[in-house]
N, C-alpha and C. Protein backbone atom coordinates (compact mmCIF):
# COMPACT_ATOMS: atom_id res chain seq x y z
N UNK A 1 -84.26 -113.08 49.13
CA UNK A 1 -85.33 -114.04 48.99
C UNK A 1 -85.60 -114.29 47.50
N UNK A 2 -86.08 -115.78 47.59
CA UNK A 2 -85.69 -115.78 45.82
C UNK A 2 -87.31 -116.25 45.32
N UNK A 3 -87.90 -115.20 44.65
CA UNK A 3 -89.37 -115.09 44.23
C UNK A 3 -89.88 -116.58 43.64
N UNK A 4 -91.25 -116.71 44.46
CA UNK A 4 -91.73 -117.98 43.97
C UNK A 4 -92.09 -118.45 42.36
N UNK A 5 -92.43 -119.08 42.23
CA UNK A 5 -93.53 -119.77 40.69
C UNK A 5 -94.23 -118.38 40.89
N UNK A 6 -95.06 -118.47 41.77
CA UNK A 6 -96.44 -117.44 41.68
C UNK A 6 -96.28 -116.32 41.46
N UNK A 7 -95.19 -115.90 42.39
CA UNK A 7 -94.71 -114.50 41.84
C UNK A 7 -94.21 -113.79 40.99
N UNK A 8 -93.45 -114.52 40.19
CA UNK A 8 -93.03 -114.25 39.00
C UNK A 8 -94.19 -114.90 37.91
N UNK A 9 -95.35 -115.43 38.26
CA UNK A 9 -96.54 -115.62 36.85
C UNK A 9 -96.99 -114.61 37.44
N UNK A 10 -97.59 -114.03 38.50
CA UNK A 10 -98.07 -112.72 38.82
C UNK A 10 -97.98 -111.50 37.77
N UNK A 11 -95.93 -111.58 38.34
CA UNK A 11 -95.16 -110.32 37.56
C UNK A 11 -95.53 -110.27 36.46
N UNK A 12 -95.61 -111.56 35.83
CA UNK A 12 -95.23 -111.75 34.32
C UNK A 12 -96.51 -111.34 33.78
N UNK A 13 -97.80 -111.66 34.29
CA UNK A 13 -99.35 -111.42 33.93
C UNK A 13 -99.18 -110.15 33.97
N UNK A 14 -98.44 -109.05 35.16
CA UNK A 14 -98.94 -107.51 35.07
C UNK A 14 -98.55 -106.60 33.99
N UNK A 15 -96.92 -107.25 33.57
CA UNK A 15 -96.09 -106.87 32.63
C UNK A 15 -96.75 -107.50 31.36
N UNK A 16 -97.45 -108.45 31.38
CA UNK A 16 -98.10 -108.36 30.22
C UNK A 16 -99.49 -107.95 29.89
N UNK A 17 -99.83 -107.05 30.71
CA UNK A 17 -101.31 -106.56 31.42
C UNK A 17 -100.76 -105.06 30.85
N UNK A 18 -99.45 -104.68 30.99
CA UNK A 18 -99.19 -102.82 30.59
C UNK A 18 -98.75 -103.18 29.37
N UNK A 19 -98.48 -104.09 28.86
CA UNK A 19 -97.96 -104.40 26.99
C UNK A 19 -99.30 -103.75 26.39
N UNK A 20 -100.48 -105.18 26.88
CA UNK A 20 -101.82 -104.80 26.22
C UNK A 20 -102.74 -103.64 26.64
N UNK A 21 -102.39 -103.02 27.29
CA UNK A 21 -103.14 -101.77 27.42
C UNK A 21 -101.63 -100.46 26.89
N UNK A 22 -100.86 -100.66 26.93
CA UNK A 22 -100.24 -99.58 26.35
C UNK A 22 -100.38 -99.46 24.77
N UNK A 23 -101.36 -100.45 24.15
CA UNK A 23 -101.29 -100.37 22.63
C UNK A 23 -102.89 -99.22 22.36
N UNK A 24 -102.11 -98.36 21.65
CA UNK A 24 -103.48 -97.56 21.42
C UNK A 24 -104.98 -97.75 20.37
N UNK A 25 -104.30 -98.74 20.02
CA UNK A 25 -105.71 -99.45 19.13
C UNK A 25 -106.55 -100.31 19.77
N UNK A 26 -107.68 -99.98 19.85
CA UNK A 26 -108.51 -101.28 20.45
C UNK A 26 -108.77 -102.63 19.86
N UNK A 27 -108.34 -103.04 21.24
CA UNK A 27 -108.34 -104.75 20.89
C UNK A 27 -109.51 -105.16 22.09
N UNK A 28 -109.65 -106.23 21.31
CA UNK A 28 -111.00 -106.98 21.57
C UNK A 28 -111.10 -108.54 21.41
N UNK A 29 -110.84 -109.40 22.65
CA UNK A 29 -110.59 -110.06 22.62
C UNK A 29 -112.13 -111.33 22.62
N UNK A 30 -112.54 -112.36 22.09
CA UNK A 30 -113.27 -113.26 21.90
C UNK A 30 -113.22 -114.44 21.84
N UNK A 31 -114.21 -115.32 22.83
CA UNK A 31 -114.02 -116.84 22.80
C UNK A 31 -115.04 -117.63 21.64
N UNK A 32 -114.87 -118.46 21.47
CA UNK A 32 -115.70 -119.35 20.21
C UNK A 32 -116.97 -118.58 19.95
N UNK A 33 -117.67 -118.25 21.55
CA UNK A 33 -119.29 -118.28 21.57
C UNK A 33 -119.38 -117.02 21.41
N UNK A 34 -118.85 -116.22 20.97
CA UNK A 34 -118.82 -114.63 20.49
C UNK A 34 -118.54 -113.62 21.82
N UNK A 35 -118.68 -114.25 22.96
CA UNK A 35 -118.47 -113.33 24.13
C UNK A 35 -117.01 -112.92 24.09
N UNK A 36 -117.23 -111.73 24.81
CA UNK A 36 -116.25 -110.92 24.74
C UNK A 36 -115.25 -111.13 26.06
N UNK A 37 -113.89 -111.57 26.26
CA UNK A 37 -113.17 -112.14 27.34
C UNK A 37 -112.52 -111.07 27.67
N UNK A 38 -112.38 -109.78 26.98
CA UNK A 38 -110.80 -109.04 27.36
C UNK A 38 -110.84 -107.93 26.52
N UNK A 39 -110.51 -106.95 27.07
CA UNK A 39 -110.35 -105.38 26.19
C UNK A 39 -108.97 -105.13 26.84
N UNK A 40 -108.62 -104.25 26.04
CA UNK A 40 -107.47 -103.46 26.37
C UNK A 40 -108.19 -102.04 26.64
N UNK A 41 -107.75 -101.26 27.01
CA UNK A 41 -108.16 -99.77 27.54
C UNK A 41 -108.26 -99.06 25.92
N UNK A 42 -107.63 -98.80 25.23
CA UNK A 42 -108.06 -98.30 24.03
C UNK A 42 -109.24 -98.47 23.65
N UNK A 43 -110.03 -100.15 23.67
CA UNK A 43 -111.28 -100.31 23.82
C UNK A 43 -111.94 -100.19 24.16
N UNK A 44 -112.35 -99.69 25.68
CA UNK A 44 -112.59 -99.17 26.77
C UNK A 44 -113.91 -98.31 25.91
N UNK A 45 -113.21 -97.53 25.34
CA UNK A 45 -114.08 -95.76 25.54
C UNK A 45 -115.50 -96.07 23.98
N UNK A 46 -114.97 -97.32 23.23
CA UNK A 46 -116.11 -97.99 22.55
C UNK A 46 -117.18 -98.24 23.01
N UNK A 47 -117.39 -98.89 24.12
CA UNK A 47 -118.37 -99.70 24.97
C UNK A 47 -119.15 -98.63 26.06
N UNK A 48 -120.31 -98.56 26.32
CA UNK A 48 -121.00 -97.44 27.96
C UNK A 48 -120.81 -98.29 28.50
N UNK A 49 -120.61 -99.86 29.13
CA UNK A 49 -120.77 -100.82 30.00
C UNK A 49 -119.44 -101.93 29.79
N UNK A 50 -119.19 -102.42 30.31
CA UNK A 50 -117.68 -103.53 30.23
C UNK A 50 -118.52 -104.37 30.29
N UNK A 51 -117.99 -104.92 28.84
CA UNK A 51 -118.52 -106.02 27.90
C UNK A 51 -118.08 -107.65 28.13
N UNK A 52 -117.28 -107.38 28.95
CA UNK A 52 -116.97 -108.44 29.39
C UNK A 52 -117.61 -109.94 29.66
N UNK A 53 -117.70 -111.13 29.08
CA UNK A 53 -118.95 -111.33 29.53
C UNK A 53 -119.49 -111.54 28.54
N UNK A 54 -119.76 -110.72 27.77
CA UNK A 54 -121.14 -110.45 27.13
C UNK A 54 -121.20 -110.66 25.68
N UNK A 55 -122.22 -110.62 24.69
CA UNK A 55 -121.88 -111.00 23.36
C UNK A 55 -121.40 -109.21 22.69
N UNK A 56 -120.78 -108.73 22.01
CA UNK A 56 -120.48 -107.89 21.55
C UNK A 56 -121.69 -107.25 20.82
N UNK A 57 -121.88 -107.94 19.77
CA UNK A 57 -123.14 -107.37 19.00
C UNK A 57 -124.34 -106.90 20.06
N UNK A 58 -124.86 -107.93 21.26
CA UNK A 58 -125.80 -107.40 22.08
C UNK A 58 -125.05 -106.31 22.67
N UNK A 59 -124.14 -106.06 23.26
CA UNK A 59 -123.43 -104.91 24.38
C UNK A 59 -123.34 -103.57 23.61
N UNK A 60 -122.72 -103.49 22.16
CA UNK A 60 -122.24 -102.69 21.45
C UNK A 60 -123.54 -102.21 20.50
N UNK A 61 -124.08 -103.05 20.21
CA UNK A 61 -125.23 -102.35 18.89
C UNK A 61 -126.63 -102.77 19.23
N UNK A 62 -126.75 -103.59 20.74
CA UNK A 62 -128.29 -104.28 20.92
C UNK A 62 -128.90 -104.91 19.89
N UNK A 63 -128.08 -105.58 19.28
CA UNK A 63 -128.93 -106.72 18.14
C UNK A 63 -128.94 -108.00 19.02
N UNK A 64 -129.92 -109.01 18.72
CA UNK A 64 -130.20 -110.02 19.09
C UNK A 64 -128.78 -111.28 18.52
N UNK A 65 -128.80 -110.94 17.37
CA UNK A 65 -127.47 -112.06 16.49
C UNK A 65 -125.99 -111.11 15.71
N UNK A 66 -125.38 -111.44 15.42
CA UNK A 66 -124.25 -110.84 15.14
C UNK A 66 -124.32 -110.58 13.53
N UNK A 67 -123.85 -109.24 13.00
CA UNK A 67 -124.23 -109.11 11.47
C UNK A 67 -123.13 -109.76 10.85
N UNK A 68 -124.08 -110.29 9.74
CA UNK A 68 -123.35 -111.18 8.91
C UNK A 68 -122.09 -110.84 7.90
N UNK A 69 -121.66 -109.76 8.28
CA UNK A 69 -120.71 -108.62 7.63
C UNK A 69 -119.49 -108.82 8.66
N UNK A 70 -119.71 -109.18 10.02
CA UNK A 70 -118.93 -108.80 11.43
C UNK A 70 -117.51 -109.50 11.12
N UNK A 71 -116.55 -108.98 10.72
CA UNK A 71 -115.17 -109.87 10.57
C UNK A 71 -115.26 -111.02 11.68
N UNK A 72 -115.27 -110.37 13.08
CA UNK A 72 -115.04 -111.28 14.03
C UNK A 72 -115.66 -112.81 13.68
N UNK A 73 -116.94 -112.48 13.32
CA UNK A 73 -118.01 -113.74 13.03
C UNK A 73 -117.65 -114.44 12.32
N UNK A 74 -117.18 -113.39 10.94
CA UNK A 74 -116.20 -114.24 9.94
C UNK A 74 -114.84 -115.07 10.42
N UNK A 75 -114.49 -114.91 11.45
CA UNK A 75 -113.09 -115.55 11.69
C UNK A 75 -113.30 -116.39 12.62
N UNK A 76 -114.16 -116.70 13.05
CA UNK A 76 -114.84 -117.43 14.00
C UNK A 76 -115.35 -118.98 13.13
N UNK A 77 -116.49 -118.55 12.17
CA UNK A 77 -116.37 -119.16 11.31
C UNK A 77 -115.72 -119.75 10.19
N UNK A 78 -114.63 -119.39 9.68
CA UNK A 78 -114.32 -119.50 8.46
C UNK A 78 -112.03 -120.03 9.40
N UNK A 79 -111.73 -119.40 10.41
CA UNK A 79 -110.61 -119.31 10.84
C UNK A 79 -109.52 -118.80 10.39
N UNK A 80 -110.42 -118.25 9.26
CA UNK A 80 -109.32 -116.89 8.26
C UNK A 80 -109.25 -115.49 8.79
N UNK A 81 -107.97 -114.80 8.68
CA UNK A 81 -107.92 -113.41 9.13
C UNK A 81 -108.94 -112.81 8.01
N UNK A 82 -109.89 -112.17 8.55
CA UNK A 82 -110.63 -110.58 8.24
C UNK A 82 -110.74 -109.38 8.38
N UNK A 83 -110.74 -108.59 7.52
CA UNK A 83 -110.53 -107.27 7.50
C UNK A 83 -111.89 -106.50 7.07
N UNK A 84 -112.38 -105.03 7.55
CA UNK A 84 -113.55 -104.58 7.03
C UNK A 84 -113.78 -103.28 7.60
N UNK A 85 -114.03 -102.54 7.09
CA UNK A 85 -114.40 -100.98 7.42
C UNK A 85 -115.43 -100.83 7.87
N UNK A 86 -115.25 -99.81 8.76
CA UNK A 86 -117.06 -98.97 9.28
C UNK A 86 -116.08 -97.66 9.60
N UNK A 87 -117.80 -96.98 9.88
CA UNK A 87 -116.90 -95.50 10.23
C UNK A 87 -117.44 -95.45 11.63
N UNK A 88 -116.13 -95.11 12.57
CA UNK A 88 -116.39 -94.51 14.31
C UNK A 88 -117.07 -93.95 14.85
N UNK A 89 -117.98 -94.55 15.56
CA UNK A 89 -119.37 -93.87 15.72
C UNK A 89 -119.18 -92.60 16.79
N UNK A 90 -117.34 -92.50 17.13
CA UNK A 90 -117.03 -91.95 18.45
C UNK A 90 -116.85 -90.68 17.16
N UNK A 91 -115.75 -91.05 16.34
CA UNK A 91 -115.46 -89.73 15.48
C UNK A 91 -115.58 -89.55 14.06
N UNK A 92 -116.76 -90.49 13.62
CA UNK A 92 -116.83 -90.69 12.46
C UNK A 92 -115.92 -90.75 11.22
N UNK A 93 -114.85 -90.94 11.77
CA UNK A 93 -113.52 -91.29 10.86
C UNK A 93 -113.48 -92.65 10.58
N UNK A 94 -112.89 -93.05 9.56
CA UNK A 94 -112.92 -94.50 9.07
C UNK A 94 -112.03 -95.59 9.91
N UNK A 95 -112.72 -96.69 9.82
CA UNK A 95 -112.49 -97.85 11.62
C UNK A 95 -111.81 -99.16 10.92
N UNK A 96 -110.36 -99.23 10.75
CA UNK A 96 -110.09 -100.45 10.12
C UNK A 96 -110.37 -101.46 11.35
N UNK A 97 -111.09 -102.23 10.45
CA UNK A 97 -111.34 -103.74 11.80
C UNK A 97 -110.44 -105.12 10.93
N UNK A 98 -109.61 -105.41 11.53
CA UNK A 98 -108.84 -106.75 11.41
C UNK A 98 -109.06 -108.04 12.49
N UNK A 99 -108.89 -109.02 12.12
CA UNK A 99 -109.58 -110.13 13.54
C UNK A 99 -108.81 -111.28 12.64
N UNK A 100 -108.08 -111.96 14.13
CA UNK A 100 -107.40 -112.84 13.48
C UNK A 100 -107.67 -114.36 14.41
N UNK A 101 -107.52 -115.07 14.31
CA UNK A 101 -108.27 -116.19 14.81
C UNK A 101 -107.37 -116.89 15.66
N UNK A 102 -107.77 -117.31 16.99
CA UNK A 102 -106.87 -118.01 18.13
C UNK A 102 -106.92 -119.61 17.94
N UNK A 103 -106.39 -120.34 17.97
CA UNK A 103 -106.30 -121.65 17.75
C UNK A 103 -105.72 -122.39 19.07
N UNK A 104 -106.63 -123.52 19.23
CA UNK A 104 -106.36 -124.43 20.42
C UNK A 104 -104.81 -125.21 19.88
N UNK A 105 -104.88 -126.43 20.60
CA UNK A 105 -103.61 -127.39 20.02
C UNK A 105 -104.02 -128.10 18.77
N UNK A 106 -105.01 -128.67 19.07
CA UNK A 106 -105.34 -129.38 17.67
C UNK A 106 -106.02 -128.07 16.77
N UNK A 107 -105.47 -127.21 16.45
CA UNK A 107 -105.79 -126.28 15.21
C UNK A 107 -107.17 -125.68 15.05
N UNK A 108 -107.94 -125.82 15.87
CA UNK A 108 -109.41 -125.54 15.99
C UNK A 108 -109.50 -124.32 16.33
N UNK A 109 -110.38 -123.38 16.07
CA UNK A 109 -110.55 -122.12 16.30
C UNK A 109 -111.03 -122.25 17.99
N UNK A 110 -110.98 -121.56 18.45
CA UNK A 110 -110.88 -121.60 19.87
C UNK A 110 -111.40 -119.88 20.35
N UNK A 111 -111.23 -118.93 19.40
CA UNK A 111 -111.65 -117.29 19.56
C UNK A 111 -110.98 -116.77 18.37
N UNK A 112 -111.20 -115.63 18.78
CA UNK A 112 -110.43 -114.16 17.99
C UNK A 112 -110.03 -112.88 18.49
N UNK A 113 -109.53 -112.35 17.98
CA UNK A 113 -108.82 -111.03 18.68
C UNK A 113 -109.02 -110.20 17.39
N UNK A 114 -110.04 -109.38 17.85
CA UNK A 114 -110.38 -107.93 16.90
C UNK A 114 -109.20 -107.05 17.27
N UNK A 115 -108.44 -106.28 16.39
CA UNK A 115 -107.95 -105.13 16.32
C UNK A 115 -108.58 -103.87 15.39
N UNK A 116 -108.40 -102.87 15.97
CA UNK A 116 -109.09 -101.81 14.94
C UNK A 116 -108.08 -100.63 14.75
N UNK A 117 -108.64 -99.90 13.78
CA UNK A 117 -107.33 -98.78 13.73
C UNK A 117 -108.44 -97.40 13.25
N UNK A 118 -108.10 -96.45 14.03
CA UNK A 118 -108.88 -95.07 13.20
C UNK A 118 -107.90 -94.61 12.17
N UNK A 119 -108.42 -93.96 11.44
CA UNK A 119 -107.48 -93.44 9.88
C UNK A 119 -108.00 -92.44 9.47
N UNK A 120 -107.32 -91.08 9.54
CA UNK A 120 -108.00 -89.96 9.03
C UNK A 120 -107.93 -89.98 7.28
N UNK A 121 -106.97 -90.88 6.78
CA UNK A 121 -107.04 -91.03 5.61
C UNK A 121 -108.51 -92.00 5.12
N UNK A 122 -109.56 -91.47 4.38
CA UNK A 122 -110.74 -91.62 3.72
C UNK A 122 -110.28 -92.25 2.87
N UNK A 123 -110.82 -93.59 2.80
CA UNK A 123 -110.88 -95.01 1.69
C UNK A 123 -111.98 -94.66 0.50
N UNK A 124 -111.24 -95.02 -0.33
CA UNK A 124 -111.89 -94.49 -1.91
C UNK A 124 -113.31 -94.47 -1.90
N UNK A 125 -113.48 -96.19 -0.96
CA UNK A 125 -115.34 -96.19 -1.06
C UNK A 125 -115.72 -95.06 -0.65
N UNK A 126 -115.44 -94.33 0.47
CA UNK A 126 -116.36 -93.09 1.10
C UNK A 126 -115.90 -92.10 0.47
N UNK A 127 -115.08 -91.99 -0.57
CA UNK A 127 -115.35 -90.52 -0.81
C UNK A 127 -116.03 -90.30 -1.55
N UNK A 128 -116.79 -88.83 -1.76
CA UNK A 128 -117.80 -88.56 -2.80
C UNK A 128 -117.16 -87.98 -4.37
């Protein structure tokens, strides 16, 4: 039997469903309006509630608006890749945040996709 359209976009969605969760950095996926569309499981253990849905800044830190520091916000706005440190509130090790900006057809920002990275190597700013 020779697998339909559907079944093979199925396949193809699951196989690309274990790509993005087999990556161990959390990714964090975002549409224009700051809501959050998509985690990968690495992201997972960031969040008490699946954010899905929801604006990040409210889900993750209960602020009303998003800080004006937030790469994501920045790439949202601006449609330039951003980069910016915090430290892991899970292990207080330093949190590279990168966010790079999704684009429709006509070139318009359309979302972003946060990636983060933990680093036991300490960035000059934090050390004493």
């Amino acid at each position: 039997m020779i697998p339909s359209n559907i079944q093979r976009a199925k396949a193809q969605k699951l196989k690309l469903e274990d790509i993005f969760n087999a990556i161990n950095d959390p990714i964090v996926v975002f549409d224009r309006k700051f809501n959050v569309i998509k985690i990968n499981k690495a992201a997972k253990k960031f969040f008490i509630e699946n954010p899905t849905g929801k604006k990040c800044f409210y889900t993750k830190h209960k602020f009303a608006l998003a800080c004006k520091n937030c790469p994501t916000w920045q790439t949202l706005k601006t449609g330039r890749v951003m980069t910016s440190e915090i430290l892991s509130p899970k292990t207080r090790l330093p949190l590279l945040l990168k966010t790079y900006p999704i684009y429709n057809r006509l070139r318009n920002v359309k979302g972003a996709v946060l990636i983060g990275r933990e680093s036991s190597d300490i960035p000059i700013k934090w050390k004493i």
